[in-house]
PDB file of N, CA and C in Angstrom:
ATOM      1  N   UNK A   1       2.648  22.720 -25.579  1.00  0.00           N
ATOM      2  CA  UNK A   1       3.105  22.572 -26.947  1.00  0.00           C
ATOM      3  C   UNK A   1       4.584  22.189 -26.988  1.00  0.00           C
ATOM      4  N   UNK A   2       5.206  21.477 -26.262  1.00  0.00           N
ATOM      5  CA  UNK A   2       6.271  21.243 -25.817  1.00  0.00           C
ATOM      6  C   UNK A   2       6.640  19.964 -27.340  1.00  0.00           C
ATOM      7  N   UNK A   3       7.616  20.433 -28.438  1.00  0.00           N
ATOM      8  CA  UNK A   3       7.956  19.283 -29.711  1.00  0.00           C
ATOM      9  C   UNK A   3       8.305  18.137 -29.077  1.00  0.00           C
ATOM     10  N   UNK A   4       8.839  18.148 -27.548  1.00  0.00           N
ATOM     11  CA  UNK A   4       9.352  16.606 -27.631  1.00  0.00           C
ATOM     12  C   UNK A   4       8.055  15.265 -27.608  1.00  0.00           C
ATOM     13  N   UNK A   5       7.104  16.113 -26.826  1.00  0.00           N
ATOM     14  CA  UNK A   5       5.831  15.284 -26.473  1.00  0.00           C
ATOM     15  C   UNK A   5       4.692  15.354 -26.944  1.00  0.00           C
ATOM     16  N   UNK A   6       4.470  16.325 -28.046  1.00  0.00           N
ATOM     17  CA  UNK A   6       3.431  16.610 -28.667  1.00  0.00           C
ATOM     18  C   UNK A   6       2.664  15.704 -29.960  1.00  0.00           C
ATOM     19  N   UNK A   7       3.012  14.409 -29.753  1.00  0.00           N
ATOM     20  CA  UNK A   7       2.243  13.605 -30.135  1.00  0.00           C
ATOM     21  C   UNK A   7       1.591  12.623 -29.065  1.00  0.00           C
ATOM     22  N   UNK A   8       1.800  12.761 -28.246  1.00  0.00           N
ATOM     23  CA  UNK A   8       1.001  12.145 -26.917  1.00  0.00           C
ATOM     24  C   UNK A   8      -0.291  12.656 -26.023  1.00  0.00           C
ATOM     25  N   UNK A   9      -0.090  14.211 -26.246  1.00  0.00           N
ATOM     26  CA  UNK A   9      -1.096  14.737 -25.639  1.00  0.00           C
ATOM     27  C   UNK A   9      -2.499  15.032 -26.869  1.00  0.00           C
ATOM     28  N   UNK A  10      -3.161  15.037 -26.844  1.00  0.00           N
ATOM     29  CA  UNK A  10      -4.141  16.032 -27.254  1.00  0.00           C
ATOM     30  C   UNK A  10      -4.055  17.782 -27.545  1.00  0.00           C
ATOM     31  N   UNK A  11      -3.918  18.321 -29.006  1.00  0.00           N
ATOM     32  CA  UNK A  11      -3.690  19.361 -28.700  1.00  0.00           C
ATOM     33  C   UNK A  11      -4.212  20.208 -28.083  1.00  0.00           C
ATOM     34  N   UNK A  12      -3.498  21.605 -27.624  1.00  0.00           N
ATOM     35  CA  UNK A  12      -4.255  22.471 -26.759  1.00  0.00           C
ATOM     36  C   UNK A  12      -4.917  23.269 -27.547  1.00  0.00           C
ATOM     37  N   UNK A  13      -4.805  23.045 -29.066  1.00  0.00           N
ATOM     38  CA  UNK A  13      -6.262  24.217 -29.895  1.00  0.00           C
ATOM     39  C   UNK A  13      -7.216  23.911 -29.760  1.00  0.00           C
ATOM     40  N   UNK A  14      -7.689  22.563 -28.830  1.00  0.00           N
ATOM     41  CA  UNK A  14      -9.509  22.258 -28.678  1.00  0.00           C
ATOM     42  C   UNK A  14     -10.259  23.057 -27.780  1.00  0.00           C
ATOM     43  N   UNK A  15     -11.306  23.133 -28.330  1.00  0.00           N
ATOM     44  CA  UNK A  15     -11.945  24.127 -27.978  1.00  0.00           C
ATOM     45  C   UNK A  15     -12.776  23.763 -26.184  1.00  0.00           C
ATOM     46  N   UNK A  16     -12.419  24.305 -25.314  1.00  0.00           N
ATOM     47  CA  UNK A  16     -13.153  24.096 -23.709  1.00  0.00           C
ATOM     48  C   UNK A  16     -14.280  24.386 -23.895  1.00  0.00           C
ATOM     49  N   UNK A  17     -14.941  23.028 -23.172  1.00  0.00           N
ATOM     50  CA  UNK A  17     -16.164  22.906 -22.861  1.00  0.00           C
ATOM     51  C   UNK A  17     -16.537  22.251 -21.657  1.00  0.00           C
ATOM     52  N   UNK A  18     -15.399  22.285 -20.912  1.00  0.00           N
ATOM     53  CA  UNK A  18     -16.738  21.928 -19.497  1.00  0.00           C
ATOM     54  C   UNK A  18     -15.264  21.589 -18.564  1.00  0.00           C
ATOM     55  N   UNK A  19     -13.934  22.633 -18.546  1.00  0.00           N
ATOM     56  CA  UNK A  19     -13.130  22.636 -17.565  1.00  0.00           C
ATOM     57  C   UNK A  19     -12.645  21.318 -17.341  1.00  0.00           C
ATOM     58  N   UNK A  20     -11.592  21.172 -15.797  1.00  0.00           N
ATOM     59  CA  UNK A  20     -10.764  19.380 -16.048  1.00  0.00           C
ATOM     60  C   UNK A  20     -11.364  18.620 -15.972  1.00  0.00           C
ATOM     61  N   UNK A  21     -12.854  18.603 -15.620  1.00  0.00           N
ATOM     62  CA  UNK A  21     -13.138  17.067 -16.131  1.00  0.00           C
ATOM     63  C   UNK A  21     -13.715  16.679 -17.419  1.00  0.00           C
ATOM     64  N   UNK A  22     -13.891  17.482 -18.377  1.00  0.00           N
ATOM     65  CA  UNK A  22     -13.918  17.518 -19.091  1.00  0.00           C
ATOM     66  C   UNK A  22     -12.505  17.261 -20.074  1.00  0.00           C
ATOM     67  N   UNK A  23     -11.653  18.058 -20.215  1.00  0.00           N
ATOM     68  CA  UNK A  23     -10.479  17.469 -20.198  1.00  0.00           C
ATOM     69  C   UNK A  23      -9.714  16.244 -20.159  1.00  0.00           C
ATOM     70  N   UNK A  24     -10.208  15.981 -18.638  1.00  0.00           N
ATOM     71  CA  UNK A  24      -9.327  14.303 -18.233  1.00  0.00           C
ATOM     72  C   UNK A  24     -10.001  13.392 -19.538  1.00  0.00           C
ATOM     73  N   UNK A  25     -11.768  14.078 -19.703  1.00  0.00           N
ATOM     74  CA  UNK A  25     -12.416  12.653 -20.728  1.00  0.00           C
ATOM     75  C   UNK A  25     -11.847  13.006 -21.780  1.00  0.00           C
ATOM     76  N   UNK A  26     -11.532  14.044 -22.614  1.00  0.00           N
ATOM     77  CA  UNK A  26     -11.052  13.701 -23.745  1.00  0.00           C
ATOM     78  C   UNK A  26      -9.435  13.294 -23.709  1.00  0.00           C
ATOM     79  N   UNK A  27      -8.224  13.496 -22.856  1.00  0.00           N
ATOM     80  CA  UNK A  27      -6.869  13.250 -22.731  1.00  0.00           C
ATOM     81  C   UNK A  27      -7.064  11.971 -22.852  1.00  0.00           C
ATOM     82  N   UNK A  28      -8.100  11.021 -22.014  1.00  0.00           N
ATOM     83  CA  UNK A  28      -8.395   9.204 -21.737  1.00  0.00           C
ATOM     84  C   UNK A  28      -8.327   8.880 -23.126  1.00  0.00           C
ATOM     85  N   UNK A  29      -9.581   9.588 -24.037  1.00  0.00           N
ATOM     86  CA  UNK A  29      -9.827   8.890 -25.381  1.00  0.00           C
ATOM     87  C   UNK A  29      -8.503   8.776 -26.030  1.00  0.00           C
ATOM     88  N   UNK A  30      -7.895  10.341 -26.037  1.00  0.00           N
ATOM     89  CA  UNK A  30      -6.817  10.364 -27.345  1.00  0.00           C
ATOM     90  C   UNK A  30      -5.922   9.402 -26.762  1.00  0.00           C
ATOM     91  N   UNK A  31      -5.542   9.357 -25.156  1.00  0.00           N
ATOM     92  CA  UNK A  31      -4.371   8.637 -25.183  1.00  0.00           C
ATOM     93  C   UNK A  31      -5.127   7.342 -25.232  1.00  0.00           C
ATOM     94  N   UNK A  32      -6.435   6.585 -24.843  1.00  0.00           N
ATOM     95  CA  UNK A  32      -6.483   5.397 -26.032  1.00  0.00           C
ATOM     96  C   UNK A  32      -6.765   4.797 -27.386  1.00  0.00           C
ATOM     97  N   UNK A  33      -6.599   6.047 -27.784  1.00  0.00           N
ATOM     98  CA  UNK A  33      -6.455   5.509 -29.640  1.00  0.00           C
ATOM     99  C   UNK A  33      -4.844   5.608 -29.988  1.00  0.00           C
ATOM    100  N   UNK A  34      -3.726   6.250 -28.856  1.00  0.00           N
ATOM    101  CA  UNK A  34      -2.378   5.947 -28.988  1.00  0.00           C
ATOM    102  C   UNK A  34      -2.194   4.607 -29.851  1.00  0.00           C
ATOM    103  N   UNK A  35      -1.525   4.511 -30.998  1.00  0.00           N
ATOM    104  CA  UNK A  35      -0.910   3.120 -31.043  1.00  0.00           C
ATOM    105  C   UNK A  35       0.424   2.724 -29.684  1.00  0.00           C
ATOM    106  N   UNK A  36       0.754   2.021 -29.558  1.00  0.00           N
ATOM    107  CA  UNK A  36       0.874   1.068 -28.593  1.00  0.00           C
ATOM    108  C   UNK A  36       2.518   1.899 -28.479  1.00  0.00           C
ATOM    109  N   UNK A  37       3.187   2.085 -29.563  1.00  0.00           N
ATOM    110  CA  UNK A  37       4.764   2.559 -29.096  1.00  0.00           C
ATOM    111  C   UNK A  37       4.388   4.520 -28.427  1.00  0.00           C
ATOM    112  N   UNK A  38       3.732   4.823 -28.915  1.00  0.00           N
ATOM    113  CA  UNK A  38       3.313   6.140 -28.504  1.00  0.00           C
ATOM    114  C   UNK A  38       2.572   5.845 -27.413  1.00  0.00           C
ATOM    115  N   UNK A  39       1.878   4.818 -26.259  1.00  0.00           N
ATOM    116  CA  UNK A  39       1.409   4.797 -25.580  1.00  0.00           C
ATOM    117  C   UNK A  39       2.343   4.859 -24.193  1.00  0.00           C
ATOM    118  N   UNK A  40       3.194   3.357 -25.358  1.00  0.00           N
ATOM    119  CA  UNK A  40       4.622   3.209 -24.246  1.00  0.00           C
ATOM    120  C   UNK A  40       5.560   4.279 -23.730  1.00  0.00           C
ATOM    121  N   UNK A  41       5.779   5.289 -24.824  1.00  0.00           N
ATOM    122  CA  UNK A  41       6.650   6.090 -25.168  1.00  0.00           C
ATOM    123  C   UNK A  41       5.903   7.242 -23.835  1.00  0.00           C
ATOM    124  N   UNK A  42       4.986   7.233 -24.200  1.00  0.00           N
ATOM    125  CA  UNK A  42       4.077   8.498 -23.431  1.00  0.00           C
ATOM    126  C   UNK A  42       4.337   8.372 -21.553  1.00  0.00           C
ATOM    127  N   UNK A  43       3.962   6.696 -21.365  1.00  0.00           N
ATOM    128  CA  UNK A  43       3.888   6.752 -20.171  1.00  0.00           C
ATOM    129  C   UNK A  43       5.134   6.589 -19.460  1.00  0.00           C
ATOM    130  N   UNK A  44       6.180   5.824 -20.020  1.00  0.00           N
ATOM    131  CA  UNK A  44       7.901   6.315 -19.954  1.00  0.00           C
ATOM    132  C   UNK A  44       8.336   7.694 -19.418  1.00  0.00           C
ATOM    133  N   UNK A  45       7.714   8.625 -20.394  1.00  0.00           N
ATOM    134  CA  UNK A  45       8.211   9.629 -20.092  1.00  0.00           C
ATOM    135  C   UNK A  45       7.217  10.644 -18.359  1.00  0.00           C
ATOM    136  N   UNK A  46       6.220  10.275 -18.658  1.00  0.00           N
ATOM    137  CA  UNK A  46       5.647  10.562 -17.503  1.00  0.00           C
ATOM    138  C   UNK A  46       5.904   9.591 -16.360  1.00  0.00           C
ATOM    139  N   UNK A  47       6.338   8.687 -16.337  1.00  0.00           N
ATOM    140  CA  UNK A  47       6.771   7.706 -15.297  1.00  0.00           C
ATOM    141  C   UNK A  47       8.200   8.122 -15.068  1.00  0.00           C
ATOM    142  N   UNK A  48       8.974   8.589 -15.845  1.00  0.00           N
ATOM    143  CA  UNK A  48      10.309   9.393 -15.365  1.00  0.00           C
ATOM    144  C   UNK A  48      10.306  10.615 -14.539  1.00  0.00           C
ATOM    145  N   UNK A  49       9.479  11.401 -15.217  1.00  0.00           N
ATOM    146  CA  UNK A  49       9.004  12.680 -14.445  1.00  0.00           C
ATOM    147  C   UNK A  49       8.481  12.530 -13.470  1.00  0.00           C
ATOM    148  N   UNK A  50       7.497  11.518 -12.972  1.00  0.00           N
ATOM    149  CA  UNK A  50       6.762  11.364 -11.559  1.00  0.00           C
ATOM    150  C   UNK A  50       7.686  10.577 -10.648  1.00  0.00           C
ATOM    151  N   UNK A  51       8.701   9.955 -11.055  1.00  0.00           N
ATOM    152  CA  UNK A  51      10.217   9.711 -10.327  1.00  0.00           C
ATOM    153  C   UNK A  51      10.452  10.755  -9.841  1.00  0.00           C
ATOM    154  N   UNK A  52      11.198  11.772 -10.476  1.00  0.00           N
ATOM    155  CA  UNK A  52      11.990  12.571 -10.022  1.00  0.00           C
ATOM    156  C   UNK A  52      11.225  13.959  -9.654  1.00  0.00           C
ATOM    157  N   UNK A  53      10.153  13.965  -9.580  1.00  0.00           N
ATOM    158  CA  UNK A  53       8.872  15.052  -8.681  1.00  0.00           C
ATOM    159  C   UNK A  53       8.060  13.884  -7.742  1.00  0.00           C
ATOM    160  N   UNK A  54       7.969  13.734  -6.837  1.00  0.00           N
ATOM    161  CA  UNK A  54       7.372  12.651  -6.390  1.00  0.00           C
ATOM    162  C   UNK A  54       5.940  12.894  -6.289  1.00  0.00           C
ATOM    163  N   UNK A  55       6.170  13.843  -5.715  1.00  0.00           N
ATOM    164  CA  UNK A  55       4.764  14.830  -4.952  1.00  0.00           C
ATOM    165  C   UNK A  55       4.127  15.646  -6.178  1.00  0.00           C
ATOM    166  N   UNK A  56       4.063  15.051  -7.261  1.00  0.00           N
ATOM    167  CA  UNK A  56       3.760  15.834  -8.608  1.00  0.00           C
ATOM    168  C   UNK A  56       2.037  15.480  -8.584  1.00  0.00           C
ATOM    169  N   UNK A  57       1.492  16.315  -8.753  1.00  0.00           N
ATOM    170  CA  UNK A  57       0.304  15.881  -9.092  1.00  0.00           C
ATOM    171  C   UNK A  57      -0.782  16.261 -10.256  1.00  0.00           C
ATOM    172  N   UNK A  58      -0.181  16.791 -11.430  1.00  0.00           N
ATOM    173  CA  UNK A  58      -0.436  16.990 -12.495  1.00  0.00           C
ATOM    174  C   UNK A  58       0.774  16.907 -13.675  1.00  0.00           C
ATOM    175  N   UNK A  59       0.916  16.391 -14.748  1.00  0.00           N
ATOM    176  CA  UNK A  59       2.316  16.744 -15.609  1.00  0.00           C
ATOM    177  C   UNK A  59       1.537  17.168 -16.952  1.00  0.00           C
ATOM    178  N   UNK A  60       1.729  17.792 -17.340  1.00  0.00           N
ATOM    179  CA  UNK A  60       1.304  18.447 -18.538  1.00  0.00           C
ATOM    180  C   UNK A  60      -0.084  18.651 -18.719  1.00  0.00           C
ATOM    181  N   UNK A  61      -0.530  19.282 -17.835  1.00  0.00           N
ATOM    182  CA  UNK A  61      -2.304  19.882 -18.029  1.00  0.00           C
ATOM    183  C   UNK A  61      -2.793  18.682 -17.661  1.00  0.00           C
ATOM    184  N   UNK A  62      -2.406  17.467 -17.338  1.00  0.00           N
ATOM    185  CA  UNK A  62      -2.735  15.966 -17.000  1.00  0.00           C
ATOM    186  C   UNK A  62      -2.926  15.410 -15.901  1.00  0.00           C
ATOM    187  N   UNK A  63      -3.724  15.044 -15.039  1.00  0.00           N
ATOM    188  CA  UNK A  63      -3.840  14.765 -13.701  1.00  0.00           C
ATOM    189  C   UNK A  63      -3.307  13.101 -13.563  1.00  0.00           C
ATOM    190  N   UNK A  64      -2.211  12.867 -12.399  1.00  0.00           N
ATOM    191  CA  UNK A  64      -1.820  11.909 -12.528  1.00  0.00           C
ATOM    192  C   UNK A  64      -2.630  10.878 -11.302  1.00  0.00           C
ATOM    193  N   UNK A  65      -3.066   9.875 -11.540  1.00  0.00           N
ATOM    194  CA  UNK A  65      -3.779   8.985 -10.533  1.00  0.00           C
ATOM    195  C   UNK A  65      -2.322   7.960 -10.122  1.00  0.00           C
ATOM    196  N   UNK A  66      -2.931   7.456  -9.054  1.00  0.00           N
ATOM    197  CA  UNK A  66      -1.930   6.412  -8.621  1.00  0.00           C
ATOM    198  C   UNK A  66      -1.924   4.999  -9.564  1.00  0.00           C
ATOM    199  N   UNK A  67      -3.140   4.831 -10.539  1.00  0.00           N
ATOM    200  CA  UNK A  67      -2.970   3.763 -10.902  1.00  0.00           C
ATOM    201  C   UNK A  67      -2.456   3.938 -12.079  1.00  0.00           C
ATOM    202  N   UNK A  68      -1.814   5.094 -12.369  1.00  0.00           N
ATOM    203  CA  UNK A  68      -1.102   5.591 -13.661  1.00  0.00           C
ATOM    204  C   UNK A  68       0.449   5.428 -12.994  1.00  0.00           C
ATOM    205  N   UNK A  69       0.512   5.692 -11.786  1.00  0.00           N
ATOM    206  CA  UNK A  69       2.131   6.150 -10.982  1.00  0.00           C
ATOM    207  C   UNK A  69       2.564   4.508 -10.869  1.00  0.00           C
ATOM    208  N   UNK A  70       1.617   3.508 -10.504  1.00  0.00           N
ATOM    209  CA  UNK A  70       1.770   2.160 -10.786  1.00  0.00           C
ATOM    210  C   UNK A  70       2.032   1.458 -11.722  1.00  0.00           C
ATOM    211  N   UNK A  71       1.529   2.129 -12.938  1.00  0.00           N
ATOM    212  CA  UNK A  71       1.702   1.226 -14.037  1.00  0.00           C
ATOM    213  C   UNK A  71       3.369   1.970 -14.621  1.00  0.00           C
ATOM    214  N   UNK A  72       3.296   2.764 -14.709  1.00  0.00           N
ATOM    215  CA  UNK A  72       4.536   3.594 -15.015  1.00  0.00           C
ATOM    216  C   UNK A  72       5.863   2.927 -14.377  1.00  0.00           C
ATOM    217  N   UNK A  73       5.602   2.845 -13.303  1.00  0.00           N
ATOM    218  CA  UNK A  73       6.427   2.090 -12.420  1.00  0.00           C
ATOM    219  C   UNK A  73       6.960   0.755 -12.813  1.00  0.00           C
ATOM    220  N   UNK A  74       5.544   0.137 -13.132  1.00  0.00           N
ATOM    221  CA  UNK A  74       6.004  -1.314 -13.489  1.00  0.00           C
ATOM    222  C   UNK A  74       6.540  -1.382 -15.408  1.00  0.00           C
ATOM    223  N   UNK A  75       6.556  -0.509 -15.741  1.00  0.00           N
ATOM    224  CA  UNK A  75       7.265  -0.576 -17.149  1.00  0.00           C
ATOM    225  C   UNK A  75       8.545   0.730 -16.913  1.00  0.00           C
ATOM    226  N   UNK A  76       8.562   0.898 -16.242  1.00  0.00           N
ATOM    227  CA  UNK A  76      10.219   1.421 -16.214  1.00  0.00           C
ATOM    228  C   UNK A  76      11.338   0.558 -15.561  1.00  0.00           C
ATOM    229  N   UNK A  77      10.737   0.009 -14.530  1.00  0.00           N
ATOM    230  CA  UNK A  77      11.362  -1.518 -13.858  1.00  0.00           C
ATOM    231  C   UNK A  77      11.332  -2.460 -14.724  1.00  0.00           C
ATOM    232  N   UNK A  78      10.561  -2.629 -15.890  1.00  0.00           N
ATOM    233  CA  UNK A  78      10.492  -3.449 -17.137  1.00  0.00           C
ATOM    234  C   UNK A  78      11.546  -3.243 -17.904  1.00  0.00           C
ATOM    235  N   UNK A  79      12.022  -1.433 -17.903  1.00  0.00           N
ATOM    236  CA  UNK A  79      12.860  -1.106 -19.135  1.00  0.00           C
ATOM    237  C   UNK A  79      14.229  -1.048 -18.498  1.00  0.00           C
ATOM    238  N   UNK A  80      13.548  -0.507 -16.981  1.00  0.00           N
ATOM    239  CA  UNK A  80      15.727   0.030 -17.014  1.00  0.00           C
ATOM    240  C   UNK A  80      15.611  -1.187 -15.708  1.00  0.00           C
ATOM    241  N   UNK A  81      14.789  -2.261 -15.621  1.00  0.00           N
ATOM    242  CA  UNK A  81      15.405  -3.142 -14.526  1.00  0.00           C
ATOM    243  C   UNK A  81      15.350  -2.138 -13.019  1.00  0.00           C
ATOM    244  N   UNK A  82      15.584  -2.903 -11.851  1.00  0.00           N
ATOM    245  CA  UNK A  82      15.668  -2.227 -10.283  1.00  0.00           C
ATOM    246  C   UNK A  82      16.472  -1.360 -10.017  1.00  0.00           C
ATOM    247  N   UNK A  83      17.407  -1.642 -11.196  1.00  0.00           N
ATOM    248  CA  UNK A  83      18.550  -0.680 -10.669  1.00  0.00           C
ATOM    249  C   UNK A  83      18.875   0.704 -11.337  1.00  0.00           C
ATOM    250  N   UNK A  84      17.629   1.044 -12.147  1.00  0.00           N
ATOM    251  CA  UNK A  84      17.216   2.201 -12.750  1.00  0.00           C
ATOM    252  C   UNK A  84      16.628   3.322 -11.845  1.00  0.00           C
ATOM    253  N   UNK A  85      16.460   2.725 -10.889  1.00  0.00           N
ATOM    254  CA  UNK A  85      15.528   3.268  -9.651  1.00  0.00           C
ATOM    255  C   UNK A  85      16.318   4.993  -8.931  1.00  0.00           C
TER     256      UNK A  85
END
């Protein structure tokens, strides 16, 4: 329930029904009905955080795949350029 990010996640008042993989399927949906600046915004900030934890392998109840650590990658090198690195 963290205010800075709590329009990105899915809230945590839904009700469990079938543990993280269950989970991962509904986090997928909500974050693709994101409109597009809340999508950007979302994966920014988790692409900062998986910078500076490298070895992170969940960020916010969220399991991170590599093809999420990739794309993140390539829009932070988009935003802050190579030398953001």
């Amino acid at each position: 329930m963290n205010p800075c990010t709590l329009g990105w996640y899915l809230p945590l008042l839904v009700k469990e029904t079938g543990g993280v993989v269950q989970r991962q399927e509904l986090d997928r949906e909500f974050r693709r009905d994101l409109p597009d600046e809340g999508y950007i915004g979302r994966l920014a900030y988790r692409g900062l955080v998986m910078r500076g934890c490298r070895g992170l392998g969940r960020l916010d109840g969220v399991g991170i795949s590599e093809k999420e650590r990739k794309k993140a990658e390539e829009l932070l090198v988009g935003i802050l350029g190579r030398r953001g690195r």
